[in-house]
N, C-alpha and C. Protein backbone atom coordinates (compact mmCIF):
# COMPACT_ATOMS: atom_id res chain seq x y z
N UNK A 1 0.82 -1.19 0.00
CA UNK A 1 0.00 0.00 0.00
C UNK A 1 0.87 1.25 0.00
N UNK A 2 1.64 1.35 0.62
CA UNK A 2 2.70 2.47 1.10
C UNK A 2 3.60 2.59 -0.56
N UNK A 3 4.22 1.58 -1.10
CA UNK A 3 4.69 1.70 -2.21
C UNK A 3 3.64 2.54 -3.18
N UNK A 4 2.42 1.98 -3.51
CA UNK A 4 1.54 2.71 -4.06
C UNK A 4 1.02 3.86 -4.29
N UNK A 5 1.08 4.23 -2.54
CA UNK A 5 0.80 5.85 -2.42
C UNK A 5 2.01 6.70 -3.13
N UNK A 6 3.20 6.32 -2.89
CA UNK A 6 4.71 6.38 -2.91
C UNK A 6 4.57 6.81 -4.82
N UNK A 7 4.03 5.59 -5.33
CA UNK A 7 4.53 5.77 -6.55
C UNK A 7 3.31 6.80 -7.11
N UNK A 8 1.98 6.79 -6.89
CA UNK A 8 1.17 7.84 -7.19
C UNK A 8 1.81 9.51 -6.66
N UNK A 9 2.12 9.31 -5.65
CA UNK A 9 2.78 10.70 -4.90
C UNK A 9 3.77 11.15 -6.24
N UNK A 10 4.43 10.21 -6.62
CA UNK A 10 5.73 10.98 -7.55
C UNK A 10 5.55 11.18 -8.82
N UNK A 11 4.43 10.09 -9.34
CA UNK A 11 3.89 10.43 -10.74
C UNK A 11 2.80 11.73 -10.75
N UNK A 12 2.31 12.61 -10.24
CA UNK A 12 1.56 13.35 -9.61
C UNK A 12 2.73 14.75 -9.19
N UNK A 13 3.79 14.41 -8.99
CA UNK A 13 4.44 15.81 -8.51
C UNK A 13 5.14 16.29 -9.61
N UNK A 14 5.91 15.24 -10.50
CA UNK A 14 6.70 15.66 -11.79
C UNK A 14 5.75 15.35 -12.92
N UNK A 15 5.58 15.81 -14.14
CA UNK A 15 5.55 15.17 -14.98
C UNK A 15 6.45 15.57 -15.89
N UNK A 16 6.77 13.97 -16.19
CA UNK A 16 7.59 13.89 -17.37
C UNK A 16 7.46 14.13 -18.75
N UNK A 17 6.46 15.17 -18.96
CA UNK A 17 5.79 15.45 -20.12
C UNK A 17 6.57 16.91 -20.86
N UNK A 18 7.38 17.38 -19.60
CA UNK A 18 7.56 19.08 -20.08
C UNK A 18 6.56 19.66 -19.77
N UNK A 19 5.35 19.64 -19.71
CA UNK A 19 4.40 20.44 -19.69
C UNK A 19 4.14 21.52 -18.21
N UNK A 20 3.81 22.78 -18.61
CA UNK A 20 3.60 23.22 -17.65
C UNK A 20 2.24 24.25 -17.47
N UNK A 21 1.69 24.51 -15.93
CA UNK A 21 0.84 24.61 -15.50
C UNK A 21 0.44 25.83 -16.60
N UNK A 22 -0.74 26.25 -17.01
CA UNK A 22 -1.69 27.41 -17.49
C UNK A 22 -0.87 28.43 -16.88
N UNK A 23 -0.83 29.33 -17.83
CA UNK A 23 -0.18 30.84 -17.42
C UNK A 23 1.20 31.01 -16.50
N UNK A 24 1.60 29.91 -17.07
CA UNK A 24 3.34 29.98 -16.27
C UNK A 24 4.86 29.30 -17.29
N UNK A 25 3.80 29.72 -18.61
CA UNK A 25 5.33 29.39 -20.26
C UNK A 25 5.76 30.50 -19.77
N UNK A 26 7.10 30.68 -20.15
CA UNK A 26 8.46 31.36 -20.45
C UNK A 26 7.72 32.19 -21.74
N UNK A 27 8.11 33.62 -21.97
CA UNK A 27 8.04 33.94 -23.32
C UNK A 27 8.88 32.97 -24.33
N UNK A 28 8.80 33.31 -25.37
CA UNK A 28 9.66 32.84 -26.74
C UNK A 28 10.88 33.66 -26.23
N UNK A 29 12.05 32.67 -26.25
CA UNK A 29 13.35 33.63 -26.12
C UNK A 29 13.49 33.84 -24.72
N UNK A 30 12.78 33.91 -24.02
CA UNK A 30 13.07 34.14 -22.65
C UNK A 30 14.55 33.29 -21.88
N UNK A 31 15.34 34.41 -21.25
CA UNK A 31 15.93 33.62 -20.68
C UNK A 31 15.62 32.44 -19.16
N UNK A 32 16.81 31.43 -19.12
CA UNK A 32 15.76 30.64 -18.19
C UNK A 32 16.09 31.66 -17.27
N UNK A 33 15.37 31.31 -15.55
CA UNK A 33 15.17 32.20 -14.66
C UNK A 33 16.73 31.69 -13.95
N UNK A 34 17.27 32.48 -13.17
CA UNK A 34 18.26 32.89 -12.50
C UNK A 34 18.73 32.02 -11.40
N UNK A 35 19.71 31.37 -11.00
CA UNK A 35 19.83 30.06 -10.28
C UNK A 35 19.34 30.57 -9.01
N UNK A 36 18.55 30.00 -8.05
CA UNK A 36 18.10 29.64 -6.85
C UNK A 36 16.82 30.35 -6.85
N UNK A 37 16.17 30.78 -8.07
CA UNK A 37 14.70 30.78 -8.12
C UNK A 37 14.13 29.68 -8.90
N UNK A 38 13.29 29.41 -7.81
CA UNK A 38 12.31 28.09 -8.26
C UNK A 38 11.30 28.72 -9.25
N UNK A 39 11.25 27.83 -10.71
CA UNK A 39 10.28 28.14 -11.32
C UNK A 39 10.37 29.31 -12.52
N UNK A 40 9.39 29.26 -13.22
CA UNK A 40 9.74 30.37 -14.46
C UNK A 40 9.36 32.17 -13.95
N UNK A 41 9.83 32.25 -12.90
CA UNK A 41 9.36 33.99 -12.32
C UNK A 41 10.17 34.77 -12.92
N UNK A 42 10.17 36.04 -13.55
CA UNK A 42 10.96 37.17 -13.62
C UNK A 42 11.86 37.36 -12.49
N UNK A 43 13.29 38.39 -13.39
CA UNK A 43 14.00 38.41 -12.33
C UNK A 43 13.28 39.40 -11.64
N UNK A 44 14.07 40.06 -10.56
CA UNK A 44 13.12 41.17 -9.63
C UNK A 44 14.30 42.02 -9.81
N UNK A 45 13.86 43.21 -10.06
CA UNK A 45 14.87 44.68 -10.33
C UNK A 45 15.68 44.71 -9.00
N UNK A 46 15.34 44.34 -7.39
CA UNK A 46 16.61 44.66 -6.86
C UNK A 46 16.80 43.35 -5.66
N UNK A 47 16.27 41.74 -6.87
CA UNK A 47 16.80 41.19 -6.33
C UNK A 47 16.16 40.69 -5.03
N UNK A 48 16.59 39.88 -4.12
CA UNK A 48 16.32 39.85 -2.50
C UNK A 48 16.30 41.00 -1.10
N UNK A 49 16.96 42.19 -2.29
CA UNK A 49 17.54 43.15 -1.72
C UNK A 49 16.13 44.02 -0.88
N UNK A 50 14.96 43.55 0.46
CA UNK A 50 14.28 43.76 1.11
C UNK A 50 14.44 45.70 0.96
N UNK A 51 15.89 45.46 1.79
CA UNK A 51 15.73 47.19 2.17
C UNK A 51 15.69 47.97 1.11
N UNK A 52 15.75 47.86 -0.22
CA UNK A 52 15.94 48.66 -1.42
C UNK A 52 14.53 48.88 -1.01
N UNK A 53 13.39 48.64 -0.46
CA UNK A 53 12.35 49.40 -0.12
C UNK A 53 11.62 50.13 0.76
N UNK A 54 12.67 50.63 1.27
CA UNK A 54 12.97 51.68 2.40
C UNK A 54 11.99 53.15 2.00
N UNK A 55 12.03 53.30 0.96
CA UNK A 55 11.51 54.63 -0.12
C UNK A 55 10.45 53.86 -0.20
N UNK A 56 9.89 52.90 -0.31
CA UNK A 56 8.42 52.44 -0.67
C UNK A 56 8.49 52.48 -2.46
N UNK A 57 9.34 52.36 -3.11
CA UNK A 57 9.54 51.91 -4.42
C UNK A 57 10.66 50.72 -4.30
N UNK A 58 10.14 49.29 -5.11
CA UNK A 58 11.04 48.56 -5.00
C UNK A 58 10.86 47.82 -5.53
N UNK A 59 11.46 46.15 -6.50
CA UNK A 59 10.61 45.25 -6.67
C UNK A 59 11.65 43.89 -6.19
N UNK A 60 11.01 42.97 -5.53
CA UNK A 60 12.23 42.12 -4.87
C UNK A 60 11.39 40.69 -4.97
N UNK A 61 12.32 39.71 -4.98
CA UNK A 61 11.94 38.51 -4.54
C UNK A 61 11.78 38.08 -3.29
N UNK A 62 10.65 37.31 -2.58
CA UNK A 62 10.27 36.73 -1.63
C UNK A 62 10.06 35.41 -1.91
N UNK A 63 11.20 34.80 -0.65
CA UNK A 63 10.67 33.05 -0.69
C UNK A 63 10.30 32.82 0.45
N UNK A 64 9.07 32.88 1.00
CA UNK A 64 8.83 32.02 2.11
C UNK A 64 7.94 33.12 2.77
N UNK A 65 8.72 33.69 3.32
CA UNK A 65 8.32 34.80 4.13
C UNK A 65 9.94 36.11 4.33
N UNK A 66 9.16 37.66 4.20
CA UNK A 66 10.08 38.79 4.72
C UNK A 66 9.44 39.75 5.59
N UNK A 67 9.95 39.74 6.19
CA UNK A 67 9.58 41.36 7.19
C UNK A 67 10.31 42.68 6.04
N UNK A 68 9.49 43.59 5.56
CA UNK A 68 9.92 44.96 4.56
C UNK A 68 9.28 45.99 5.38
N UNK A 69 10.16 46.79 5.26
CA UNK A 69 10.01 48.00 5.94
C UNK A 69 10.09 48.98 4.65
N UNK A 70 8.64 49.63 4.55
CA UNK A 70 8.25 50.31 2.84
C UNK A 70 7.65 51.69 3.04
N UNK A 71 8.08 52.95 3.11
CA UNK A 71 7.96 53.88 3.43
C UNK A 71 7.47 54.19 4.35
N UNK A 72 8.48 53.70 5.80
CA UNK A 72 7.65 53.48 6.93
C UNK A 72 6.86 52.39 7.62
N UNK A 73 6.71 51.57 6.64
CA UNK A 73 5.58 50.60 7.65
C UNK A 73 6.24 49.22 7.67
N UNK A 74 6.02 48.57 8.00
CA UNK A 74 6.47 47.57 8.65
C UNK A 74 5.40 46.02 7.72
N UNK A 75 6.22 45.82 7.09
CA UNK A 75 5.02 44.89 6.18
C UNK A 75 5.71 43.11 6.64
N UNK A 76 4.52 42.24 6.90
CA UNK A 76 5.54 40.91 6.99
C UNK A 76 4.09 40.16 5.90
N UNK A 77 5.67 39.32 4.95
CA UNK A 77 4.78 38.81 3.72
C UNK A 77 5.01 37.37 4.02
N UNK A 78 4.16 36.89 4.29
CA UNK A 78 4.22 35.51 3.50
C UNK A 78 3.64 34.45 2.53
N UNK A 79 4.39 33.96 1.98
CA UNK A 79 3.56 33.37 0.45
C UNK A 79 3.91 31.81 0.16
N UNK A 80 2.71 31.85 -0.26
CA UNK A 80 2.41 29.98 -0.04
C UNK A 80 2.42 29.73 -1.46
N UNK A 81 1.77 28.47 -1.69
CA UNK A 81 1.67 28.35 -3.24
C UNK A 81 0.50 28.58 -3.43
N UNK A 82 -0.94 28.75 -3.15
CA UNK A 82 -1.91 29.34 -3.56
C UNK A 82 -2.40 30.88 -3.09
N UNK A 83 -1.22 31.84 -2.19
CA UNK A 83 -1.93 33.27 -1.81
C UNK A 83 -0.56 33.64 -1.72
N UNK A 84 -0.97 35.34 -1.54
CA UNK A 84 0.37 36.05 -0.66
C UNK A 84 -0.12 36.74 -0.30
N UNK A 85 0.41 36.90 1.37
CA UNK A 85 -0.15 37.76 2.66
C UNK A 85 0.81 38.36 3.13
N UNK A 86 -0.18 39.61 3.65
CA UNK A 86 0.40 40.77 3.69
C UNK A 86 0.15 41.49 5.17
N UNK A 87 1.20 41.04 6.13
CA UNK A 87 0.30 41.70 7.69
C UNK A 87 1.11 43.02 8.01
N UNK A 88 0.46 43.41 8.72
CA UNK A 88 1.26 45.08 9.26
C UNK A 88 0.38 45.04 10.42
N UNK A 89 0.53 45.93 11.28
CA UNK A 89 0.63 46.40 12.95
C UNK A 89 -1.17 45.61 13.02
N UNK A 90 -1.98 46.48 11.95
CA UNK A 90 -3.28 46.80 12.16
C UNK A 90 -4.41 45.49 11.11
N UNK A 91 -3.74 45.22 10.05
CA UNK A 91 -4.10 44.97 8.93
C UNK A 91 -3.71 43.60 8.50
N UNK A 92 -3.99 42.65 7.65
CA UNK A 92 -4.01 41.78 7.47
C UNK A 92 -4.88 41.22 5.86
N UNK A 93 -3.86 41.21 5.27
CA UNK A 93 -4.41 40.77 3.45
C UNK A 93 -3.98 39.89 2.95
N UNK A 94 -4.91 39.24 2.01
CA UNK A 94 -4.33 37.60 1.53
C UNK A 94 -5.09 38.07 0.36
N UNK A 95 -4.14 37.51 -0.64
CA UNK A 95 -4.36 38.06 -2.42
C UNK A 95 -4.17 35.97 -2.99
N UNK A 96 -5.05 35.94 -3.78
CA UNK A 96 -4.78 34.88 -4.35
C UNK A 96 -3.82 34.28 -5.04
N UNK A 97 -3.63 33.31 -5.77
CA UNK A 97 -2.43 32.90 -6.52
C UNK A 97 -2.50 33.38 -7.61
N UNK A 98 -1.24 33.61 -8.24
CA UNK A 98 -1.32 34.72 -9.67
C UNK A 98 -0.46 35.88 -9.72
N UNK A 99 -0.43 36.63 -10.21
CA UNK A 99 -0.33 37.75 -10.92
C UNK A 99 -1.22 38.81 -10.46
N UNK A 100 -0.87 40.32 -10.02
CA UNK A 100 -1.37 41.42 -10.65
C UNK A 100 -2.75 41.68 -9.70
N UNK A 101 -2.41 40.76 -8.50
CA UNK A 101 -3.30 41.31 -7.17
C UNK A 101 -2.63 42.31 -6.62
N UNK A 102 -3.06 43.60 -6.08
CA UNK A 102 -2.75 44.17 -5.34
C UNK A 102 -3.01 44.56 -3.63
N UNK A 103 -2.15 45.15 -2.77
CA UNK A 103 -2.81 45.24 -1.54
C UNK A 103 -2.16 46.92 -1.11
N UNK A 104 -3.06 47.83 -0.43
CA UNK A 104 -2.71 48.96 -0.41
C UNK A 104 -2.94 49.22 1.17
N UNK A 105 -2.21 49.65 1.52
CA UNK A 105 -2.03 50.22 3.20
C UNK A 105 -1.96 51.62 2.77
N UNK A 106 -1.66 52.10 4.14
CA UNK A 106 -1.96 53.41 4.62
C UNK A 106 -0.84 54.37 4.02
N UNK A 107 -0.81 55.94 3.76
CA UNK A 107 0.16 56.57 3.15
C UNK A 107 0.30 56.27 2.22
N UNK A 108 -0.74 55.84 1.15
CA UNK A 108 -0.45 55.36 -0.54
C UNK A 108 0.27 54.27 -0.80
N UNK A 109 0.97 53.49 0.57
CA UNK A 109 1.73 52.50 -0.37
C UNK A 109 0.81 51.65 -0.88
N UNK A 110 1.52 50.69 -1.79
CA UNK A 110 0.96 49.57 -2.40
C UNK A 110 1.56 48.53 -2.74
N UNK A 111 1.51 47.40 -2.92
CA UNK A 111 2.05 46.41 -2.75
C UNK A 111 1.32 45.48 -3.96
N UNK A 112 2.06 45.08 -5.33
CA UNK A 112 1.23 44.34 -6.46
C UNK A 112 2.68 43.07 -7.09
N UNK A 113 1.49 41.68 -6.92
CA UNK A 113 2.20 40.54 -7.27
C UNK A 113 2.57 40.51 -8.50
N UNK A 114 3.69 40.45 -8.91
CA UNK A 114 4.10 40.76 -10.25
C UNK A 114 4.18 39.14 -10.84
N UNK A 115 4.14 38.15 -10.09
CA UNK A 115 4.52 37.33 -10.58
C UNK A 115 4.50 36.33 -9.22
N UNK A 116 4.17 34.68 -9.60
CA UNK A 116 4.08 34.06 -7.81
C UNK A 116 3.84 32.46 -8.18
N UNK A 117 4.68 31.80 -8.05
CA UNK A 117 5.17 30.32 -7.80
C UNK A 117 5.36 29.62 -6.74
N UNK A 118 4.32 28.59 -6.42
CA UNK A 118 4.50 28.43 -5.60
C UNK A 118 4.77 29.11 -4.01
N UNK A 119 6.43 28.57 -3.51
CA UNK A 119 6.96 29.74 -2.48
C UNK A 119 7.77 30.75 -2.86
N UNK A 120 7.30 31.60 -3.77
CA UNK A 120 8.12 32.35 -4.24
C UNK A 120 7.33 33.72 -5.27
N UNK A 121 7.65 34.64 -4.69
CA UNK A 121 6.68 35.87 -5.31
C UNK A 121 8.10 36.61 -5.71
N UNK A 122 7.96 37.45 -6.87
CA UNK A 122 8.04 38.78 -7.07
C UNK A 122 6.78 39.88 -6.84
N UNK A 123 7.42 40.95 -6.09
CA UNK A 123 6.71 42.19 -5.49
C UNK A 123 6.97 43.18 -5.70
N UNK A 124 6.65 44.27 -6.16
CA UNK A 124 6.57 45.19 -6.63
C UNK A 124 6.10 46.08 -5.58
N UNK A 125 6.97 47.14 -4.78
CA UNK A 125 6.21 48.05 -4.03
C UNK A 125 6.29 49.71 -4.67
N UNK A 126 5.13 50.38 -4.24
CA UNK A 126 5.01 52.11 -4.93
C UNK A 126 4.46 52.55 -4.13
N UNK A 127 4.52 54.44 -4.30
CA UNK A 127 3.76 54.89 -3.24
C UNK A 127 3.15 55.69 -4.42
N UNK A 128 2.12 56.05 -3.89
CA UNK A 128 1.19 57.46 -4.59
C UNK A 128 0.79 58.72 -3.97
């Protein structure tokens, strides 16, 4: 029984087909993605680099979970493979899986998924 589950579990996690999920091809030409990001995500303009969003303009990769500090506020993200959440002091937001959800706190910032695999988002922060 255990073998069974075993071998359904692994035929079920890879397939050996190439194929991949709806709305997650590579453009034509695209380069592949950048070693130690899982998955076909864009790179992120500054990287892992959290504090580059100190100014509340930024766009960075998140795996798992970050505490960002974004013109002032204190944002802790974490992202699963079906959402990415967004808590601060008062507030608390969960955006679905995908692309091109946004979440907006206080002082104009904003916070929009540019892109999200699994454990692994690109984020895009702005102020207005």
């Amino acid at each position: 029984m255990a073998a069974v589950v075993l071998a359904l579990a692994a035929g079920g996690c890879g397939s050996g087909s190439g194929e991949r999920a709806p709305g997650r091809e590579p453009a034509e030409g695209a380069a592949s993605p950048a070693p130690g990001i899982a998955g076909p995500l864009p790179e992120a303009a500054d990287g892992g680099d959290t504090g580059a969003c100190a100014d509340g303009a930024c766009e960075v990769l998140v795996t798992s979970t970050a505490d960002i500090t974004a013109n002032g506020m204190d944002v802790h993200v974490t992202v699963r493979d079906d959402y990415v959440a967004f808590r601060t002091a008062g507030t608390l937001m969960q955006l679905g899986g995908g692309a091109g959800g946004r979440a907006r706190f206080g002082d104009g910032l904003t916070a929009t998924v540019v892109a999200h695999d699994e454990d692994d988002a690109v984020l895009r922060f702005t102020t207005s």
